[in-house]
PDB file of N, CA and C in Angstrom:
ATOM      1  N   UNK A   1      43.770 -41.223  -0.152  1.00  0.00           N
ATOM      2  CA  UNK A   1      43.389 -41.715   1.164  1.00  0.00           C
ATOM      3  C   UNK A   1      44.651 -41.873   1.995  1.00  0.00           C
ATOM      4  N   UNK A   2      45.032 -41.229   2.871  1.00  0.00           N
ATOM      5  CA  UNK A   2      45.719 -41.417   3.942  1.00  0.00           C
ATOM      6  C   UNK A   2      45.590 -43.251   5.100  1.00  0.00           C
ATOM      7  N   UNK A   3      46.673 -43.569   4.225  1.00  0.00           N
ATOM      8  CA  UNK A   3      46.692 -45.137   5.161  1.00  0.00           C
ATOM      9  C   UNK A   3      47.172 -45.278   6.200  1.00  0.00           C
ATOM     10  N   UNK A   4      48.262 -44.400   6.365  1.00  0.00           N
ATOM     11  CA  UNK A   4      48.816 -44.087   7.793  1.00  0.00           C
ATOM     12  C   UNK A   4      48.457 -43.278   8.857  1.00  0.00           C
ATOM     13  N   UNK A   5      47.718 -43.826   9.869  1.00  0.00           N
ATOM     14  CA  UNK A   5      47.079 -43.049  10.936  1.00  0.00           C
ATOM     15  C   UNK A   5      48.268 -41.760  12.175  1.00  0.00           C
ATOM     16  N   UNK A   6      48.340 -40.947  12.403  1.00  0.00           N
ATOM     17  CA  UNK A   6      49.072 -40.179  13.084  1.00  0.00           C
ATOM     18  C   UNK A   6      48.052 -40.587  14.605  1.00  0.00           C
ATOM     19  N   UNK A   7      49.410 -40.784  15.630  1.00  0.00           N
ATOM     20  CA  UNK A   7      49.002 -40.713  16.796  1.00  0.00           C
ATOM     21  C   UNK A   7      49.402 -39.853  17.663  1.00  0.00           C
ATOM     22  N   UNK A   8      49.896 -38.847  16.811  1.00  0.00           N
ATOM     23  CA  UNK A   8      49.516 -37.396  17.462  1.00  0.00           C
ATOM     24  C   UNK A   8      48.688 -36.805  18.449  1.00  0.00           C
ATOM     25  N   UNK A   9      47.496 -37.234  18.823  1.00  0.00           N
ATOM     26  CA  UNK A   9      46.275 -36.273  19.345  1.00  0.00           C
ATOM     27  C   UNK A   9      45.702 -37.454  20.114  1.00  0.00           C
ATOM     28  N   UNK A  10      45.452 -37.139  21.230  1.00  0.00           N
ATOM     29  CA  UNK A  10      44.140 -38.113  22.266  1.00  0.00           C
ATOM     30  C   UNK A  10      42.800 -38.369  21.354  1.00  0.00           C
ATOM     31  N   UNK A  11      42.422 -39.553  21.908  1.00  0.00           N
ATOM     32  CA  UNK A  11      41.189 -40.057  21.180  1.00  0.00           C
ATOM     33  C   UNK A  11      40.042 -38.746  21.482  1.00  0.00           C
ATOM     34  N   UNK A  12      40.286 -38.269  23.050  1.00  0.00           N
ATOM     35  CA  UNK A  12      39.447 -37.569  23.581  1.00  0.00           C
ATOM     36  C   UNK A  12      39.600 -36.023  23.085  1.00  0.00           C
ATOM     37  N   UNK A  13      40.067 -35.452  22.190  1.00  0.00           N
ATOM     38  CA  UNK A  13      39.934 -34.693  21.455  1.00  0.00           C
ATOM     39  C   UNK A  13      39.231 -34.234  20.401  1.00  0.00           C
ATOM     40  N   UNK A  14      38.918 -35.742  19.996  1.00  0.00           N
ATOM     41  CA  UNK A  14      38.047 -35.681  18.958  1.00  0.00           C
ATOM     42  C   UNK A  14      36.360 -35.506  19.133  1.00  0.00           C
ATOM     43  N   UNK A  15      35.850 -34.616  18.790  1.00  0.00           N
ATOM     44  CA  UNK A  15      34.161 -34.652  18.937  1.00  0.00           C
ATOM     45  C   UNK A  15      33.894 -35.425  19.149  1.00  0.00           C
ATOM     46  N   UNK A  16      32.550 -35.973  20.256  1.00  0.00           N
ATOM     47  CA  UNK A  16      31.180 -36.777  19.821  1.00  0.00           C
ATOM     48  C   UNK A  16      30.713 -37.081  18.693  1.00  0.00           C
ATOM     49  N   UNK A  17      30.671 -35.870  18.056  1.00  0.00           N
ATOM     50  CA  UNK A  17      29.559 -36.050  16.885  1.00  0.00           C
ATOM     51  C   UNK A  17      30.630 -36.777  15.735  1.00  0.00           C
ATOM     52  N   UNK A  18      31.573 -36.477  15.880  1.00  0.00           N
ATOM     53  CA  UNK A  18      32.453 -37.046  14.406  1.00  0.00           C
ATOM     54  C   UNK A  18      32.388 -39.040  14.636  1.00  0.00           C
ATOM     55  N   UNK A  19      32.019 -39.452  16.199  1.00  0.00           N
ATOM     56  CA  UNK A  19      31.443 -41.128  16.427  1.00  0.00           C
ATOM     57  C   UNK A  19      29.827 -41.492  15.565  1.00  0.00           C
ATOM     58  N   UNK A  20      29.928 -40.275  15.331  1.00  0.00           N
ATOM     59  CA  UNK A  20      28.060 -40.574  14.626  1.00  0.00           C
ATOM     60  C   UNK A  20      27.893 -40.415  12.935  1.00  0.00           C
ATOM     61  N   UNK A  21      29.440 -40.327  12.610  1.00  0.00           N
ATOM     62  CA  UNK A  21      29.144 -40.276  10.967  1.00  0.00           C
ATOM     63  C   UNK A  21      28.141 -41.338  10.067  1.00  0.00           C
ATOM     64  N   UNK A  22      27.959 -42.649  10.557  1.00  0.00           N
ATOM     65  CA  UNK A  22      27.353 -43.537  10.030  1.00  0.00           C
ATOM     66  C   UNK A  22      26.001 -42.693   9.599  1.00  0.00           C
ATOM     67  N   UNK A  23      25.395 -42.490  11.017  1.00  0.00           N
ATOM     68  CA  UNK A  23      23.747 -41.980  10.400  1.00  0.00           C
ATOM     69  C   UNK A  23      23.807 -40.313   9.677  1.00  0.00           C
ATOM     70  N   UNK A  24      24.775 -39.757   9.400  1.00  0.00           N
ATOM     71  CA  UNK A  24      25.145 -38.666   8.518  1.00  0.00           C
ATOM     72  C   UNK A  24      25.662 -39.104   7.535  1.00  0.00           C
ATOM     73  N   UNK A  25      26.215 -40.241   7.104  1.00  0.00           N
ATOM     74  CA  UNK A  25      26.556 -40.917   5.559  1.00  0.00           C
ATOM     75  C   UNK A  25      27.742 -40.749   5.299  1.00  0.00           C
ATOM     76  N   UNK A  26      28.609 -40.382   6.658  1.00  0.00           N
ATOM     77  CA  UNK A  26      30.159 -40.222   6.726  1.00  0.00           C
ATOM     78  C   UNK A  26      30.866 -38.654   5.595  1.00  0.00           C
ATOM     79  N   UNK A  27      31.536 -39.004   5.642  1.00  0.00           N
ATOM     80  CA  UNK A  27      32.342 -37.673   5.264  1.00  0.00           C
ATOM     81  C   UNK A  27      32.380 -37.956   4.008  1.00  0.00           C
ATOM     82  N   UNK A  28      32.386 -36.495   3.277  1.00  0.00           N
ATOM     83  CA  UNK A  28      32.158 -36.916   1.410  1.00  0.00           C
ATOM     84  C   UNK A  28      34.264 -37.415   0.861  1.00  0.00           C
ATOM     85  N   UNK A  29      34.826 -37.193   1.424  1.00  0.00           N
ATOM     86  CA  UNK A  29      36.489 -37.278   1.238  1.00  0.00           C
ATOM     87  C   UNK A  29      37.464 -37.893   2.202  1.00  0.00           C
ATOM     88  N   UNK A  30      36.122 -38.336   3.336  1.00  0.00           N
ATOM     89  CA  UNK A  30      37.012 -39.384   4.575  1.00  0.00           C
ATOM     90  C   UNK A  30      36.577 -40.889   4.359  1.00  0.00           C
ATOM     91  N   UNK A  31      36.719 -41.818   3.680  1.00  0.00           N
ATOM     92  CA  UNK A  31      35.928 -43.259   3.949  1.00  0.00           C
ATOM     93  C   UNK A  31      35.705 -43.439   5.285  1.00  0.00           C
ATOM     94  N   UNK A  32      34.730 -44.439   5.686  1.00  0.00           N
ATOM     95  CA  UNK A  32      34.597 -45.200   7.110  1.00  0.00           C
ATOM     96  C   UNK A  32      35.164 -46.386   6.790  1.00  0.00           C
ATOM     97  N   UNK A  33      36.207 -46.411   7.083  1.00  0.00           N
ATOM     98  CA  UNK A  33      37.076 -48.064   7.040  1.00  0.00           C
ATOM     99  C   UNK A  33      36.980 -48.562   8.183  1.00  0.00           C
ATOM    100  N   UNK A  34      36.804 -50.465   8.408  1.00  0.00           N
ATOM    101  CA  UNK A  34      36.837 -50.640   9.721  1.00  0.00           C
ATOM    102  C   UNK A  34      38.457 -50.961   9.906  1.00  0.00           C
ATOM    103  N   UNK A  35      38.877 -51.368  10.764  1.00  0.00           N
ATOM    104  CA  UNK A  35      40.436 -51.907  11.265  1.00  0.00           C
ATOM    105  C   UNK A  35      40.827 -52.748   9.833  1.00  0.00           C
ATOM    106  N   UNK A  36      40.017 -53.858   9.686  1.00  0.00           N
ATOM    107  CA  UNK A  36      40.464 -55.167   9.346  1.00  0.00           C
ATOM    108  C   UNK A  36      40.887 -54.121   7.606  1.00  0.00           C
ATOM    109  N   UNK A  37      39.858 -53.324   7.241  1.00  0.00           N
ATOM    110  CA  UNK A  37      39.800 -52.691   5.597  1.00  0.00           C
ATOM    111  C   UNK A  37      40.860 -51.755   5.859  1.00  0.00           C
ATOM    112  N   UNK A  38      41.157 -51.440   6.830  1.00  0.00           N
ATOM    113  CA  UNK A  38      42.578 -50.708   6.540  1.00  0.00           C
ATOM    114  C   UNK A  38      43.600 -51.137   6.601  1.00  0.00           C
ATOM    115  N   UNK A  39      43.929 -52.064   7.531  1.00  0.00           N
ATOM    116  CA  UNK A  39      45.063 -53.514   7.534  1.00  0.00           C
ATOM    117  C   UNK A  39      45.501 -53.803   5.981  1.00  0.00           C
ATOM    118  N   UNK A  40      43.942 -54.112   5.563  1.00  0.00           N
ATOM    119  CA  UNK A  40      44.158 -54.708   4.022  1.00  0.00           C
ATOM    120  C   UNK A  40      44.539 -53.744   3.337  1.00  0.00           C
ATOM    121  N   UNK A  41      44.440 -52.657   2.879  1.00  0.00           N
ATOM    122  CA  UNK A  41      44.063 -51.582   2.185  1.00  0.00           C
ATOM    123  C   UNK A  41      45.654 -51.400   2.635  1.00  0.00           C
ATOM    124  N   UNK A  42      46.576 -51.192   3.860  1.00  0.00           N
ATOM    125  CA  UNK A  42      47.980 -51.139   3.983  1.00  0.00           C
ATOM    126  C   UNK A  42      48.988 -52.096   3.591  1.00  0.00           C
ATOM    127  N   UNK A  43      48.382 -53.015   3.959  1.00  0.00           N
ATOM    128  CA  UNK A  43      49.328 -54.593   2.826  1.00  0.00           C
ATOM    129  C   UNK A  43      49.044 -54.330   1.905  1.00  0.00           C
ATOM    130  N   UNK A  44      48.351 -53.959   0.995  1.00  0.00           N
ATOM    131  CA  UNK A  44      47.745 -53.955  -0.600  1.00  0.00           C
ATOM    132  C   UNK A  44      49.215 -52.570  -1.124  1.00  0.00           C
ATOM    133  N   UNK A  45      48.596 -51.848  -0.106  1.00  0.00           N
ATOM    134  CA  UNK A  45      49.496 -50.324  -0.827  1.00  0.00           C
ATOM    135  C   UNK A  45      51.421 -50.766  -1.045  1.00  0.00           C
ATOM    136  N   UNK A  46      51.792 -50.537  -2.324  1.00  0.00           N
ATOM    137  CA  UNK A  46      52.954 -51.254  -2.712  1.00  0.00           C
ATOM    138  C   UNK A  46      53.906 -50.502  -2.253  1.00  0.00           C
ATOM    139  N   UNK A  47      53.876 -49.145  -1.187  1.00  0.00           N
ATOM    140  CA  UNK A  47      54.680 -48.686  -0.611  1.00  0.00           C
ATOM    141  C   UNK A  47      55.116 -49.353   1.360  1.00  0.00           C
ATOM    142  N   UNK A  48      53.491 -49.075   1.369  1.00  0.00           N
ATOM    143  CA  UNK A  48      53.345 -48.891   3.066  1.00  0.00           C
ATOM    144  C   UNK A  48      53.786 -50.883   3.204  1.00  0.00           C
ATOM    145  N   UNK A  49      53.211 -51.755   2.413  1.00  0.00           N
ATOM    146  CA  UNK A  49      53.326 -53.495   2.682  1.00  0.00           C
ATOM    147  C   UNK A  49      55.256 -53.481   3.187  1.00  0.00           C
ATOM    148  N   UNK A  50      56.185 -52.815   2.069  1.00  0.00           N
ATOM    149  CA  UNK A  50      57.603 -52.576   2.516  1.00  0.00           C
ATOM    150  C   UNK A  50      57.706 -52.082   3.833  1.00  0.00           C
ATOM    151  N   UNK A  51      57.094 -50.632   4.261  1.00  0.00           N
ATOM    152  CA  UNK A  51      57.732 -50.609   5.609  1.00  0.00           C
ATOM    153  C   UNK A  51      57.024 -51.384   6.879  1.00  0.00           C
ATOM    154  N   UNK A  52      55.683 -51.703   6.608  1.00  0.00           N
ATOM    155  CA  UNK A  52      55.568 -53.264   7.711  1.00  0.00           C
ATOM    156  C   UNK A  52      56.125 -54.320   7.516  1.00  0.00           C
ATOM    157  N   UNK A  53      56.430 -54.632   6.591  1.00  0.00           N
ATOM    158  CA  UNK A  53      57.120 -56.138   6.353  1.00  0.00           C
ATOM    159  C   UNK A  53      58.872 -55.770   7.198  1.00  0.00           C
ATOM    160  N   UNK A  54      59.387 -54.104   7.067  1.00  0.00           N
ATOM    161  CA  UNK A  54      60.517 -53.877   7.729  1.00  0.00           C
ATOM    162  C   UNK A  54      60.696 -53.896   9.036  1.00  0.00           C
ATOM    163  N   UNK A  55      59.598 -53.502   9.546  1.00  0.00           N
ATOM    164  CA  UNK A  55      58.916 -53.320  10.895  1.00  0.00           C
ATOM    165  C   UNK A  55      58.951 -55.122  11.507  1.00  0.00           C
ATOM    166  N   UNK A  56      58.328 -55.613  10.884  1.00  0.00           N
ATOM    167  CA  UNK A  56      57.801 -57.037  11.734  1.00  0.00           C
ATOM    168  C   UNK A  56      58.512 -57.812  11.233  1.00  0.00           C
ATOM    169  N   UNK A  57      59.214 -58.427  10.744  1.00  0.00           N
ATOM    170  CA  UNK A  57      59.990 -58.961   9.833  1.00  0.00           C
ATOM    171  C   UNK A  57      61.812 -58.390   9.857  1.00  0.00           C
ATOM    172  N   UNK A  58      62.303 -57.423   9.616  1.00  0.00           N
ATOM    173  CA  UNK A  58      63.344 -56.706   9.541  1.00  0.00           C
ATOM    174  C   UNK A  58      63.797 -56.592   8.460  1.00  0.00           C
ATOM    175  N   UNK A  59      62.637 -56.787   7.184  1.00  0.00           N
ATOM    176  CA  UNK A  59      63.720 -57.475   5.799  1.00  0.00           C
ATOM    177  C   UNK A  59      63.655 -56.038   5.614  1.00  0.00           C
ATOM    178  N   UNK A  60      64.545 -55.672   5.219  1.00  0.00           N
ATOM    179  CA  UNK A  60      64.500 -54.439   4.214  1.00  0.00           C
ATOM    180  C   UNK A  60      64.215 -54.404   2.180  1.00  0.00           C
ATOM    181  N   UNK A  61      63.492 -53.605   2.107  1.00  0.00           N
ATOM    182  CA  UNK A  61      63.539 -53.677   0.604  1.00  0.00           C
ATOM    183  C   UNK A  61      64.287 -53.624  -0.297  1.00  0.00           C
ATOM    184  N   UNK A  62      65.111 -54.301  -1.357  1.00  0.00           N
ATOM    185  CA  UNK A  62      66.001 -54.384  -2.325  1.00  0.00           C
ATOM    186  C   UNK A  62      65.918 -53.187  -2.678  1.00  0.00           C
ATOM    187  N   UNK A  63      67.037 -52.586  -3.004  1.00  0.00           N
ATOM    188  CA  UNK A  63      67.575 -51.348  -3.412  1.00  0.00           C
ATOM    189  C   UNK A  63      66.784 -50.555  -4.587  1.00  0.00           C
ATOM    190  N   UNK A  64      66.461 -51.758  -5.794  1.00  0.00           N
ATOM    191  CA  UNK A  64      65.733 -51.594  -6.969  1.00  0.00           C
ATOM    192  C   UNK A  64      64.534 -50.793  -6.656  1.00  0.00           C
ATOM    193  N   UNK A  65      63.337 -51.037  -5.789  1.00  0.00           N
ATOM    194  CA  UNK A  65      62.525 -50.936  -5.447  1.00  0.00           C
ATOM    195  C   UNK A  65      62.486 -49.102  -4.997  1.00  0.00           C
ATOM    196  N   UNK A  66      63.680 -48.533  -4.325  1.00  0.00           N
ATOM    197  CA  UNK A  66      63.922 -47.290  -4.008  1.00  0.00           C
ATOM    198  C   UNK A  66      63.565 -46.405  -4.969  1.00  0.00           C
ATOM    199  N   UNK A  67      63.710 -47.065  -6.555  1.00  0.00           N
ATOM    200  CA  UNK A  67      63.474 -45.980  -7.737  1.00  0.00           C
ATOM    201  C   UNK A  67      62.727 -46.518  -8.834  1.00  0.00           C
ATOM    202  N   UNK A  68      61.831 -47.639  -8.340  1.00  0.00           N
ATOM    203  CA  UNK A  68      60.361 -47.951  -8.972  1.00  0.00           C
ATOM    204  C   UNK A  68      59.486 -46.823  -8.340  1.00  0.00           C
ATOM    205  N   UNK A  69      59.717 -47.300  -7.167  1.00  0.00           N
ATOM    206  CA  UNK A  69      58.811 -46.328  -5.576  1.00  0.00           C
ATOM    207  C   UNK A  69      59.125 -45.481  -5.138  1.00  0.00           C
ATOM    208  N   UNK A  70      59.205 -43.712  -5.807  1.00  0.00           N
ATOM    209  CA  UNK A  70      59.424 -42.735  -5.506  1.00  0.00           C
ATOM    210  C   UNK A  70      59.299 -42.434  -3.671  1.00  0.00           C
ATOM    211  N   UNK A  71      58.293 -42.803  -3.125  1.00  0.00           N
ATOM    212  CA  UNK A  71      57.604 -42.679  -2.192  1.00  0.00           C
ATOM    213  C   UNK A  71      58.434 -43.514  -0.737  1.00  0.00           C
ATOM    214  N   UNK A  72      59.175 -44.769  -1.457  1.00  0.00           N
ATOM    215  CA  UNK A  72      59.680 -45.438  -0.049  1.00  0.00           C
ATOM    216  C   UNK A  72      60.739 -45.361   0.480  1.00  0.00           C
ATOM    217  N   UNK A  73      61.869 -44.464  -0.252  1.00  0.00           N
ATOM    218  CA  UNK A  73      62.803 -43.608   0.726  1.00  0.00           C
ATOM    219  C   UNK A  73      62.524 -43.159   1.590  1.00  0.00           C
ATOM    220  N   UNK A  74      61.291 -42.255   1.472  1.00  0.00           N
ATOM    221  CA  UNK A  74      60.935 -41.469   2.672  1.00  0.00           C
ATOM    222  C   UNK A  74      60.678 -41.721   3.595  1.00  0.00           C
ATOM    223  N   UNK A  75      59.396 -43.030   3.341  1.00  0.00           N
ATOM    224  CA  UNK A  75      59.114 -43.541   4.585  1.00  0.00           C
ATOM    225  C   UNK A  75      60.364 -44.227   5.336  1.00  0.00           C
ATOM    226  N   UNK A  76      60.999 -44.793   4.292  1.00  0.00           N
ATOM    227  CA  UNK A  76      62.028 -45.707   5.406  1.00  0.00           C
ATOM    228  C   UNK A  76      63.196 -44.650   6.236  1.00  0.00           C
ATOM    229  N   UNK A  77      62.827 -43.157   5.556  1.00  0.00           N
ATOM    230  CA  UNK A  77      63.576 -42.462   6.424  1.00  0.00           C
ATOM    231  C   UNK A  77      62.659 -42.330   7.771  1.00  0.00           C
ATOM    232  N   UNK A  78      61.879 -41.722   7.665  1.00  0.00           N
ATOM    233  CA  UNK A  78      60.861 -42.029   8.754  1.00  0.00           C
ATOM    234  C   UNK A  78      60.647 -43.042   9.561  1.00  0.00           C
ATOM    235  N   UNK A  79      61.383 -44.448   9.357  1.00  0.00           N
ATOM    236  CA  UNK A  79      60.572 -45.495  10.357  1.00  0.00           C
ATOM    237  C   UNK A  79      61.368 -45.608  11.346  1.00  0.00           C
ATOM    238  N   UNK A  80      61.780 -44.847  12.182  1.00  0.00           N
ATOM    239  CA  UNK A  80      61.594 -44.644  13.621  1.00  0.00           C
ATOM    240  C   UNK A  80      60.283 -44.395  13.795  1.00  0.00           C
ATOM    241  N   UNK A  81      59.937 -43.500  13.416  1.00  0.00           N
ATOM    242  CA  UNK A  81      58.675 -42.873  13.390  1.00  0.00           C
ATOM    243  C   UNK A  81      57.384 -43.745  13.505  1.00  0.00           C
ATOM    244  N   UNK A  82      57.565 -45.254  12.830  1.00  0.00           N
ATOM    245  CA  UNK A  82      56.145 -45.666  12.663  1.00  0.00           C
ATOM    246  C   UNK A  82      56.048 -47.426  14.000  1.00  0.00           C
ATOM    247  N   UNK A  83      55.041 -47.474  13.999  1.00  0.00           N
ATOM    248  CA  UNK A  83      54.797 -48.306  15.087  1.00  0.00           C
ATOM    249  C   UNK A  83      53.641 -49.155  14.309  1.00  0.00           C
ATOM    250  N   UNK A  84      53.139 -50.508  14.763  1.00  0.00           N
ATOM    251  CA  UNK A  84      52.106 -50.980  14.538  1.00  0.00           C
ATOM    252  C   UNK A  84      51.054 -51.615  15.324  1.00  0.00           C
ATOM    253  N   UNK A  85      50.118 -51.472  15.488  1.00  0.00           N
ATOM    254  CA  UNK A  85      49.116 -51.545  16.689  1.00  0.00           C
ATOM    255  C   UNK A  85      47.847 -52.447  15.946  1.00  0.00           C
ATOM    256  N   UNK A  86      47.987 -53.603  16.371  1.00  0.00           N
ATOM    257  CA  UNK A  86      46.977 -54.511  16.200  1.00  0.00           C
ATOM    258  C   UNK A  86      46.814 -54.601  14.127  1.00  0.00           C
ATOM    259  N   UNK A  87      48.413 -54.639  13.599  1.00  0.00           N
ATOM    260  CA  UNK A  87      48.651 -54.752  12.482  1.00  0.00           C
ATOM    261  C   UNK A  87      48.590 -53.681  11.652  1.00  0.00           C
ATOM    262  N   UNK A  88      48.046 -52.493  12.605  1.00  0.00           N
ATOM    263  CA  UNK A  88      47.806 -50.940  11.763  1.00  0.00           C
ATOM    264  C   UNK A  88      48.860 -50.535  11.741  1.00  0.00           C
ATOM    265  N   UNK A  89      49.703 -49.848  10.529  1.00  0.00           N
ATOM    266  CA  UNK A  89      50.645 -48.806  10.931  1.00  0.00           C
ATOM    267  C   UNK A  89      50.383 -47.338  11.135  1.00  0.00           C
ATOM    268  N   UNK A  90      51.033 -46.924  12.500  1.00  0.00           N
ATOM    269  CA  UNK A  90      51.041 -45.728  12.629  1.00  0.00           C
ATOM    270  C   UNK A  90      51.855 -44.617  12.772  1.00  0.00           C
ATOM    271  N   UNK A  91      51.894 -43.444  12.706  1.00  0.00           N
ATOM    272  CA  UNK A  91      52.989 -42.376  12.639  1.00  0.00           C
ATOM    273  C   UNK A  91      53.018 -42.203  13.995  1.00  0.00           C
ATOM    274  N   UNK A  92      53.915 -41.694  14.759  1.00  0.00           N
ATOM    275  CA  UNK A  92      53.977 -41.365  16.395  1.00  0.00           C
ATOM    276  C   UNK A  92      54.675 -40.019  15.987  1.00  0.00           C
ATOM    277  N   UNK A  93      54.465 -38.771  16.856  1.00  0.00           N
ATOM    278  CA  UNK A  93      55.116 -37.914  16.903  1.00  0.00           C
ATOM    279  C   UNK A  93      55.193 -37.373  19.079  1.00  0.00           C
ATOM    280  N   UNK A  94      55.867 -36.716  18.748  1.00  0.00           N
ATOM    281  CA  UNK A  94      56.142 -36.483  20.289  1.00  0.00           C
ATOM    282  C   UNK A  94      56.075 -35.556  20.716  1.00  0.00           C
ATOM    283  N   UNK A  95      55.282 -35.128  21.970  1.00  0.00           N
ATOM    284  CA  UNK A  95      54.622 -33.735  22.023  1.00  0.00           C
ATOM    285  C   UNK A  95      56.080 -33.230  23.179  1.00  0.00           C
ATOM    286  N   UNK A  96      55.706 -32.063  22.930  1.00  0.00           N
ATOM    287  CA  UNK A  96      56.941 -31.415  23.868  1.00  0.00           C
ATOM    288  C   UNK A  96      56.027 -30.517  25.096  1.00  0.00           C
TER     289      UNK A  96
END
């Protein structure tokens, strides 16, 4: 599951019909998470909780942690990149 939303693309890009997954039973490989279950579901994840806590906070993660967590070099190379919007984190990229 992808916890990090890309804000890449206008809302208005996206179909109509993809607002109506509920009465189609949603996507067999997309969950319907609301805000609050993905908030949680991003504090929970033992990568993504480090780069918000870096974000809002400024702590950075103890060094140790770099090679428990294959995964959080990267992001913290990336966090220019990420922003948080009503506690969500998101990826920003920049259109040219």
């Amino acid at each position: 599951i992808s916890l990090v939303e890309s804000l890449a693309i206008s809302a208005d890009a996206v179909p109509d019909s993809f607002g109506h997954e509920d009465g189609l039973g949603g996507l067999p490989i997309i969950p319907n998470l609301s805000e609050e279950d993905l908030r949680d579901k991003q504090r929970a994840d033992q990568c993504i909780k480090h780069v918000i806590s870096q974000i809002e906070q400024g702590v950075k993660p103890p060094p140790s942690l770099r090679t428990e967590l294959p995964d959080l070099p990267l992001l913290l190379r990336e966090l220019n990149k990420f922003e948080l919007r009503n506690g969500i984190l998101y990826r920003t990229r920049l259109e040219e």
